[in-house]
Protein backbone atom coordinates (compact mmCIF):
# COMPACT_ATOMS: atom_id res chain seq x y z
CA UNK A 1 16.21 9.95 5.82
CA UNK A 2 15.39 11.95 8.97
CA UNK A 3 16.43 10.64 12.00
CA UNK A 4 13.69 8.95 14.99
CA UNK A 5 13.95 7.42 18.13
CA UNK A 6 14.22 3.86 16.68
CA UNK A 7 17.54 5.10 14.53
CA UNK A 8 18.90 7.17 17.92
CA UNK A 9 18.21 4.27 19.86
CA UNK A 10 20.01 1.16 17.88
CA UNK A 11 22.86 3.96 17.12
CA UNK A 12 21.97 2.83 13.11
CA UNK A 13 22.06 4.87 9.75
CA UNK A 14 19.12 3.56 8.56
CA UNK A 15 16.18 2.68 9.57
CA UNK A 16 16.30 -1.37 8.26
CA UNK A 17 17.47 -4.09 9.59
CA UNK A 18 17.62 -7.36 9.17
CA UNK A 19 15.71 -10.51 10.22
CA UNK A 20 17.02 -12.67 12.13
CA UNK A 21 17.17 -16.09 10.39
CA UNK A 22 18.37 -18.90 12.61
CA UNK A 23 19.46 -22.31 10.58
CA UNK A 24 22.76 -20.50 9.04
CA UNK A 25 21.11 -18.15 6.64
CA UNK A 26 22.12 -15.12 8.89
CA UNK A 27 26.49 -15.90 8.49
CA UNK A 28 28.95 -13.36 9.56
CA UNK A 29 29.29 -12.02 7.07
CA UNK A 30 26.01 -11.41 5.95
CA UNK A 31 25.61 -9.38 9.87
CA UNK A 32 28.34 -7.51 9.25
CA UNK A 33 27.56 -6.23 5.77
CA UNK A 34 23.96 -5.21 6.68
CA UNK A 35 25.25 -3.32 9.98
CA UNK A 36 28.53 -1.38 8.00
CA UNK A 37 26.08 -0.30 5.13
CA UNK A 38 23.73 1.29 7.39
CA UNK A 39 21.41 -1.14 9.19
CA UNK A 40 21.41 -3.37 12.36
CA UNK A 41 22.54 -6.64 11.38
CA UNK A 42 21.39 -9.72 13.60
CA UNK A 43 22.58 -12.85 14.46
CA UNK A 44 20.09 -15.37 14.31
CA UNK A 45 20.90 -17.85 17.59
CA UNK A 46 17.79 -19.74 17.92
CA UNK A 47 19.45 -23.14 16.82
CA UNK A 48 22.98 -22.30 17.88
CA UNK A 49 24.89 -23.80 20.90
CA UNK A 50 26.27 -21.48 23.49
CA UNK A 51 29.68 -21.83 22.23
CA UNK A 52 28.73 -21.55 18.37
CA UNK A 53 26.72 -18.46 19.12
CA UNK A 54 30.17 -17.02 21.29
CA UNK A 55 32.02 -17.99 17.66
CA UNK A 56 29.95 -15.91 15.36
CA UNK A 57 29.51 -12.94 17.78
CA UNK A 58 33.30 -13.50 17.75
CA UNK A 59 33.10 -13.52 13.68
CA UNK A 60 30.83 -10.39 13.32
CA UNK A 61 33.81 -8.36 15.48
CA UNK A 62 36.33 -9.11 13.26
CA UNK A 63 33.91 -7.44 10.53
CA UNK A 64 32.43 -4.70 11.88
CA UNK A 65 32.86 -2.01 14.61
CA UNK A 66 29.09 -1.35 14.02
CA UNK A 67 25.82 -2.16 16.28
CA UNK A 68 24.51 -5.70 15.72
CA UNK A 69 21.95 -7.73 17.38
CA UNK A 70 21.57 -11.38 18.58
CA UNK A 71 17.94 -12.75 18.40
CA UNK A 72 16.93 -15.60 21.23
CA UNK A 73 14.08 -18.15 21.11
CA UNK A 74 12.13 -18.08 24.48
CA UNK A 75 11.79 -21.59 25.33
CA UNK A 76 8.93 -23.02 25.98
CA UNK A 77 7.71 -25.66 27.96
CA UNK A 78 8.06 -28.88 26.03
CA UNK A 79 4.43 -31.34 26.20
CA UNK A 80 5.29 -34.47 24.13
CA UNK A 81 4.45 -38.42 24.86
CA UNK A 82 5.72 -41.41 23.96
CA UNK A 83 2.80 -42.23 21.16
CA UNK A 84 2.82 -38.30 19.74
CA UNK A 85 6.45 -39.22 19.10
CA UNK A 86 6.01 -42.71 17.52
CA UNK A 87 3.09 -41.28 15.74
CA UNK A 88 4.79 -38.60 14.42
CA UNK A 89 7.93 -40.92 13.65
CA UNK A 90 5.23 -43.69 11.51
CA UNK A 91 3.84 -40.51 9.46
CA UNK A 92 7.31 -39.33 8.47
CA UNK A 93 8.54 -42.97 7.75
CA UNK A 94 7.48 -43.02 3.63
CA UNK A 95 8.81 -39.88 3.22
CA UNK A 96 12.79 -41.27 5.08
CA UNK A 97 12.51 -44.33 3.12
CA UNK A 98 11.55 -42.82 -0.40
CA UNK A 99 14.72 -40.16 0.43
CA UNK A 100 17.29 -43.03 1.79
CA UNK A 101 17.58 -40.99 5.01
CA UNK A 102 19.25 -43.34 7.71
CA UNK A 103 17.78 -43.92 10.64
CA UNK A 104 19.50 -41.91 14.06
CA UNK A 105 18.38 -42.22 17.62
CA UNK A 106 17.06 -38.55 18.24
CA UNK A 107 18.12 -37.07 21.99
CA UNK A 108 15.05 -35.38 23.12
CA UNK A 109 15.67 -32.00 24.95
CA UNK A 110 13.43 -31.57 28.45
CA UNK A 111 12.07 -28.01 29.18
CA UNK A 112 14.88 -27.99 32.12
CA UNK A 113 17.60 -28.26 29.40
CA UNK A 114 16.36 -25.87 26.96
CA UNK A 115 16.31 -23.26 29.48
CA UNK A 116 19.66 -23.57 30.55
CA UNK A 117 21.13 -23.28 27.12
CA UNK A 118 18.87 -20.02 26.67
CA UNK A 119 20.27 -18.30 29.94
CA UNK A 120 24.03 -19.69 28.86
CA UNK A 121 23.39 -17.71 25.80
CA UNK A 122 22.27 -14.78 27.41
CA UNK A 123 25.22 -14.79 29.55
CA UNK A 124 27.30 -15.23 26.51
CA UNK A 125 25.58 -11.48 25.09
CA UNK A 126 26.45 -9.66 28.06
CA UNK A 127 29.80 -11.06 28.42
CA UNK A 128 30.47 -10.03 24.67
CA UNK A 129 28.86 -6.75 25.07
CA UNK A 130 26.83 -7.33 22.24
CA UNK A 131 24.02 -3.71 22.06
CA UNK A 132 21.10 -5.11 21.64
CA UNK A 133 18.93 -8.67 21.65
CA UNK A 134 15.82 -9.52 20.32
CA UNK A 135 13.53 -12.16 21.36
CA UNK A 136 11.23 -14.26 19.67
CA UNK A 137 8.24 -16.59 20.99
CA UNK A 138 7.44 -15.21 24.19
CA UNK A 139 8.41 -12.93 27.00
CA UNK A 140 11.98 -13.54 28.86
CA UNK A 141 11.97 -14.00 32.91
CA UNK A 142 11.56 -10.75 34.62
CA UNK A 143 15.09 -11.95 36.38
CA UNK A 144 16.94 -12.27 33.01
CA UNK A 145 15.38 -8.79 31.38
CA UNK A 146 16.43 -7.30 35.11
CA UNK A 147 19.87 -8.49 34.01
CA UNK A 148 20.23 -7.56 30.74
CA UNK A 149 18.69 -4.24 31.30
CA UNK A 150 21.63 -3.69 34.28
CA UNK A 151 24.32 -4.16 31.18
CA UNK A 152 22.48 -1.34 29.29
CA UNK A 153 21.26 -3.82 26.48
CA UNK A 154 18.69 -2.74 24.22
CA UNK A 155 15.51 -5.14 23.96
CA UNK A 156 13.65 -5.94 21.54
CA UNK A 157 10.63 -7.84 21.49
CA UNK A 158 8.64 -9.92 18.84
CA UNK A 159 4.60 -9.45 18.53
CA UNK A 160 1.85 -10.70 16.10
CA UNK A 161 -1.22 -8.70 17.50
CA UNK A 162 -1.58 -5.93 19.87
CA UNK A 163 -2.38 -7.68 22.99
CA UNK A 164 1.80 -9.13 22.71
CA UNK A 165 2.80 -5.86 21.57
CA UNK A 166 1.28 -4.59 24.89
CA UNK A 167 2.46 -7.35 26.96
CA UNK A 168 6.28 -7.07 25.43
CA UNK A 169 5.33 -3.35 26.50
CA UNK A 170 5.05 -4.13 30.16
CA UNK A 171 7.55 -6.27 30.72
CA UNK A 172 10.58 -3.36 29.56
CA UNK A 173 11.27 -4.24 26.08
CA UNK A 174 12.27 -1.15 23.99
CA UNK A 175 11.15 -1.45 20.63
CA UNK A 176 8.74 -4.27 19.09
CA UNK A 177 8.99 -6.02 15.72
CA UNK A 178 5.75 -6.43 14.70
CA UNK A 179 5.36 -9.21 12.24
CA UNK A 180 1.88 -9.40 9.87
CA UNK A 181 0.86 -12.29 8.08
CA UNK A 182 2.89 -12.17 5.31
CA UNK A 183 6.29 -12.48 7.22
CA UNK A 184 8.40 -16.07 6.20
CA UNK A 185 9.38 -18.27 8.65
CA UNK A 186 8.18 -19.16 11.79
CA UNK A 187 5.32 -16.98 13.47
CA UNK A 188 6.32 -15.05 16.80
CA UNK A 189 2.71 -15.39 18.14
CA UNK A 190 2.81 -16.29 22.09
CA UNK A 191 -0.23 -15.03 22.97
CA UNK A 192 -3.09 -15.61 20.69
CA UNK A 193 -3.53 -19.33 18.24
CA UNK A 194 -1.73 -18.59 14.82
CA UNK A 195 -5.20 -18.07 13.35
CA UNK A 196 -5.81 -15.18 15.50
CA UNK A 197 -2.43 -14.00 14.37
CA UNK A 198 -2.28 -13.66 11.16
CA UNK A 199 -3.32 -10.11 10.90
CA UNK A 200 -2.16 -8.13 7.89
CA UNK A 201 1.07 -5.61 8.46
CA UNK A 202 -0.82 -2.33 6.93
CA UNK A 203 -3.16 -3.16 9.33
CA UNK A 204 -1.29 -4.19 12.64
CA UNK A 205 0.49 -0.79 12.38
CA UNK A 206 -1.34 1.54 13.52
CA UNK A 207 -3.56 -0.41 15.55
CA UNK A 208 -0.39 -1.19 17.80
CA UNK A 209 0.81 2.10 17.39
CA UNK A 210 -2.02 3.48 19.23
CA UNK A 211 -1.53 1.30 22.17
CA UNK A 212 1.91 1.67 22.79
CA UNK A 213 4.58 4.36 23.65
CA UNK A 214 7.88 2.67 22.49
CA UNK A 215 9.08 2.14 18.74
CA UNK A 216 7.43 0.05 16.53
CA UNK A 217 9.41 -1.68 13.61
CA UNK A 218 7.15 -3.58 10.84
CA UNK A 219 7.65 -6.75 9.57
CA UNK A 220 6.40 -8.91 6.85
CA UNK A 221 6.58 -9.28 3.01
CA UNK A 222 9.29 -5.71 2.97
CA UNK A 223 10.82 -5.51 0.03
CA UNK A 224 11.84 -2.08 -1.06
CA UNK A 225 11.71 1.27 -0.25
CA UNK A 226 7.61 1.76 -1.07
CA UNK A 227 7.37 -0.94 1.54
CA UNK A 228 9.34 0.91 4.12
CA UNK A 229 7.92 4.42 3.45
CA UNK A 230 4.71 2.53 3.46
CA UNK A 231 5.40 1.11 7.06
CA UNK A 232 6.96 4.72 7.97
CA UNK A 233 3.48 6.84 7.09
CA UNK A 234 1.62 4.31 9.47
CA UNK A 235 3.40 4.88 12.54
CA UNK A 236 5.98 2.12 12.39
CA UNK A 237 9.65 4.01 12.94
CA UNK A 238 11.72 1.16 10.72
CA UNK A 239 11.61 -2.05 9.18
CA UNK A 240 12.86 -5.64 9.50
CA UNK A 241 13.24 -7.19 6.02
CA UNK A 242 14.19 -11.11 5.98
CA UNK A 243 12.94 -12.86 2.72
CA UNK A 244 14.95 -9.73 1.09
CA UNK A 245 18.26 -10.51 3.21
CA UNK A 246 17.69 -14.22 2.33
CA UNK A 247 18.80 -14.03 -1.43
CA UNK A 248 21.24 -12.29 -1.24
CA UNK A 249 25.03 -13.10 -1.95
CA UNK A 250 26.08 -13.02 1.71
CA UNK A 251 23.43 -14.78 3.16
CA UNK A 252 24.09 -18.57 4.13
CA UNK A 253 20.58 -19.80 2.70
CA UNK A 254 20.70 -23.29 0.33
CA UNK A 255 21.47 -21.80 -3.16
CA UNK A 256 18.94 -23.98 -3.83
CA UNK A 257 16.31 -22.18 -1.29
CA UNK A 258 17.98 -18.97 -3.37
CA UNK A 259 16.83 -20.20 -6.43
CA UNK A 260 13.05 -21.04 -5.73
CA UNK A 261 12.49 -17.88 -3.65
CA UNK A 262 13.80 -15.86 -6.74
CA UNK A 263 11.21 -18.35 -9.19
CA UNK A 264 8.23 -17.91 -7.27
CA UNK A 265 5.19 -16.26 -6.27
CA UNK A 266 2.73 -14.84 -4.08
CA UNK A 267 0.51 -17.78 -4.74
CA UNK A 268 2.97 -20.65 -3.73
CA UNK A 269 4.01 -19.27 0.02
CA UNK A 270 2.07 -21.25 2.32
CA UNK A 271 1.69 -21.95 6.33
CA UNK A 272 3.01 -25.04 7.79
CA UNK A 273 3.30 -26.45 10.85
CA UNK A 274 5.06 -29.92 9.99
CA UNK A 275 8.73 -29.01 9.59
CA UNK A 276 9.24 -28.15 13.31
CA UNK A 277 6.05 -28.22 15.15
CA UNK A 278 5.31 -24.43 14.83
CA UNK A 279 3.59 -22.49 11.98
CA UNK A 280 5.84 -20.93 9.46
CA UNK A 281 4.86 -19.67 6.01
CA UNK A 282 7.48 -21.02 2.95
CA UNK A 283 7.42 -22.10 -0.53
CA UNK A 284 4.84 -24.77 -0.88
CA UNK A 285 6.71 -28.23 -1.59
CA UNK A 286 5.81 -32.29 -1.51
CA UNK A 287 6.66 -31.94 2.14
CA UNK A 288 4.23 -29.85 3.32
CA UNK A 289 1.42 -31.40 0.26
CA UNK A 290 2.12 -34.76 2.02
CA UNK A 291 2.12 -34.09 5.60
CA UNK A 292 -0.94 -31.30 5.78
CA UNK A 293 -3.93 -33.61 6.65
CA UNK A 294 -1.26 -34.98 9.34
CA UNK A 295 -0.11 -31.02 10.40
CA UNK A 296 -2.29 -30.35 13.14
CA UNK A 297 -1.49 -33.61 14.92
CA UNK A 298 2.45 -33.40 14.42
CA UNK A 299 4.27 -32.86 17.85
CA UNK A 300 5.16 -29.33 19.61
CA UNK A 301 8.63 -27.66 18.49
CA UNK A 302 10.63 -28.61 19.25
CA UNK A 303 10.59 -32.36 19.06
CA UNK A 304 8.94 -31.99 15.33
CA UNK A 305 11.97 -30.00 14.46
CA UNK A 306 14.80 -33.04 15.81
CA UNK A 307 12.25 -35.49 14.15
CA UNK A 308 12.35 -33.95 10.29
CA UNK A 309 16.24 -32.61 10.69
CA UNK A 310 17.91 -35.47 8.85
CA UNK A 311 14.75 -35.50 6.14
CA UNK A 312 15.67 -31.80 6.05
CA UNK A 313 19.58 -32.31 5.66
CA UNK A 314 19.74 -35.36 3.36
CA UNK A 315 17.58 -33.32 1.04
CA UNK A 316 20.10 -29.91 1.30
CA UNK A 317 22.50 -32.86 -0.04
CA UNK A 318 20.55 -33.87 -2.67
CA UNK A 319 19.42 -30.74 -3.50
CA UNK A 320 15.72 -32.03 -3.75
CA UNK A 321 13.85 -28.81 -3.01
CA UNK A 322 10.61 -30.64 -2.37
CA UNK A 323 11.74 -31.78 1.39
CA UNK A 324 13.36 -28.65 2.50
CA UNK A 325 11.77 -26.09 4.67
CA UNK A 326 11.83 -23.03 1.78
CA UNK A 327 10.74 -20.38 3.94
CA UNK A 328 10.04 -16.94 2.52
CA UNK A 329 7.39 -13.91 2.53
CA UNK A 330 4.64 -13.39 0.27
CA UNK A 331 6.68 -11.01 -1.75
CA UNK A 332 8.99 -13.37 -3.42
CA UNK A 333 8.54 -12.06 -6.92
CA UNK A 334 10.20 -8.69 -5.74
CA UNK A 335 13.40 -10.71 -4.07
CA UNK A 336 16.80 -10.17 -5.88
CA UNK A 337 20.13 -11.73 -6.12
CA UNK A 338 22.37 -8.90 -5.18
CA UNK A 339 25.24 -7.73 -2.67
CA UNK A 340 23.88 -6.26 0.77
CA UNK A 341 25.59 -3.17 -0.45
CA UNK A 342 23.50 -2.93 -3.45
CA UNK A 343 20.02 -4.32 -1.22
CA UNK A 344 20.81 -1.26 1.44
CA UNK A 345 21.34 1.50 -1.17
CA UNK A 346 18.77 0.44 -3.58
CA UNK A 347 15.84 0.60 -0.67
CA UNK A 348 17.35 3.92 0.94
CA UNK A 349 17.25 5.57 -2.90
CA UNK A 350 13.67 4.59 -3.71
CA UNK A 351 12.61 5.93 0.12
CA UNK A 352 13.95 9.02 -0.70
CA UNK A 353 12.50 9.12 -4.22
CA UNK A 354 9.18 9.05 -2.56
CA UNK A 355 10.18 11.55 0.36
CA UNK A 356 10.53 13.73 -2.32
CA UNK A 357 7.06 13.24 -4.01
């Protein structure tokens, strides 16, 4: 594939890489396969500590002399009372006691506390020299970007519509992910109300190519090759792929989660906002049947999040499918259970099938 400034930039074979999937999907070894067969690998540190997120950088060394990434939730402030939380807490009861999950006091972060693990774990990328970091939900302190920037660390930014692309823009991020509707997981939106953001990938392209100067990498429901050429002819220079990444035989997702990706459909992904207190599309479950006429009134992430953890975990255990968070893209029926090796080669081949067209 011919080279572009996204490829030049991230010092990568191919231009692919991989989502960033915080909750232990994105292991080791899964980074380091993606990143020595050609693509940027990423670490996805949204839920790790400090000192588990200096581990696995630590891990993906002793795998690969390659580029990798590690993605960073920007915290946000944290609005919560006392009756949200005992609300929330009343509405999740039936669903504890009908799964035997025992009742833990939850520690409550404060906004104060989330930030300082976030700048511990940017001091924790520079210190490891890892290339590059990629934020989701939001735009990083003009101090901290100042910093990173100094230790010649690429940046990438997360964006749902063009006005974040533009903002991510002006604050000295060097490439955008752009992530349409049909992405899994949560949704990067820090601008605009998760309605307003769910605009399609084919056509949040080019609209944000038009407004910006840096590279723009696509995001949501990529699958194969036709979806990166697709991406390619519309202005965007790469991809990110997760739900693709997800099933396969590296990745640290529940077999289970594997398994019901790799049985569904377009149909069955669905938005969600009562796993962790921000929208996120998955495979729809009893969970999210049970708590949706309760969804909008659930509490902020990320005190939703602490408050459905041990549902989430005692169900892992179980392997009862219908409580866990199953997040995936609306392209589940083209997933696969195969080696990164196989993944990378497979999408490069069919690229340059239709290069050749």
């Amino acid at each position: 594939m011919q080279k572009n400034e996204m490829i030049e930039l991230l010092q990568i074979q191919y231009p692919i890489i991989q989502a960033p999937m915080a909750g232990g999907i994105t292991t080791a070894e899964l980074v380091a396969a993606v990143s020595n067969h050609g693509g940027l690998g990423s670490i996805g540190a949204g839920y790790l500590t400090p000192n588990q997120l200096q581990e696995q950088i630590s891990q993906v060394k002793h795998l690969t002399t390659k580029p990798f990434s590690v993605n960073l939730f920007v915290p946000n402030e944290i609005i919560t009372s006392e009756k949200e939380i005992n609300r929330a807490i009343q509405l999740l009861q039936p669903i504890r006691d009908k799964l035997q999950v025992p009742n833990v006091s939850i520690d409550f972060p404060c906004s104060e506390s989330v930030m300082k693990i976030f700048e511990e774990q940017i001091r924790i990328v520079i210190e490891e020299k890892v290339p590059i970091c990629s934020f989701t939900f939001g735009l990083p302190s003009n101090d901290l970007i100042v910093k990173l920037k100094q230790h010649n660390t690429i940046l990438i930014g997360t964006a749902t519509t063009v006005t974040e692309a533009i903002e991510l823009e002006k604050v000295g991020m060097d490439l955008i992910v752009i992530q349409g509707s049909e992405a899994g997981g949560h949704r990067g939106n820090f601008i605009h109300d998760v309605q307003e953001s769910l605009v399609g990938l084919m056509s949040l392209i080019p609209q944000v190519v038009d407004h910006v100067s840096i590279p723009v990498i696509a995001a949501g429901g990529i699958m194969d090759g036709r979806g990166l050429m697709a991406s390619i002819c519309l202005g965007a220079k790469g991809v990110q792929m997760g739900t693709a990444f997800l099933t396969c035989k590296e990745s640290g997702a529940h077999l289970l989660h594997k398994e019901t990706i790799l049985q569904s459909n377009e149909e069955q992904t669905v938005l969600t906002r009562s796993f962790s207190g921000k929208w996120a599309r998955g495979v729809k479950n009893k969970f999210m049947t049970e708590m949706k006429e309760h969804e909008k009134a659930v509490p902020e992430y990320p005190v939703q999040n602490l408050l459905t953890q041990s549902i989430r975990k005692v169900a892992a255990k179980r392997n009862d499918k219908e409580y866990m968070s199953l997040w995936s893209g609306q392209s589940p029926r083209l997933a696969k259970n195969e080696t990164v090796e196989i993944l990378m080669k497979r999408v490069i081949n069919e690229a340059r099938n239709i290069e050749l067209l």
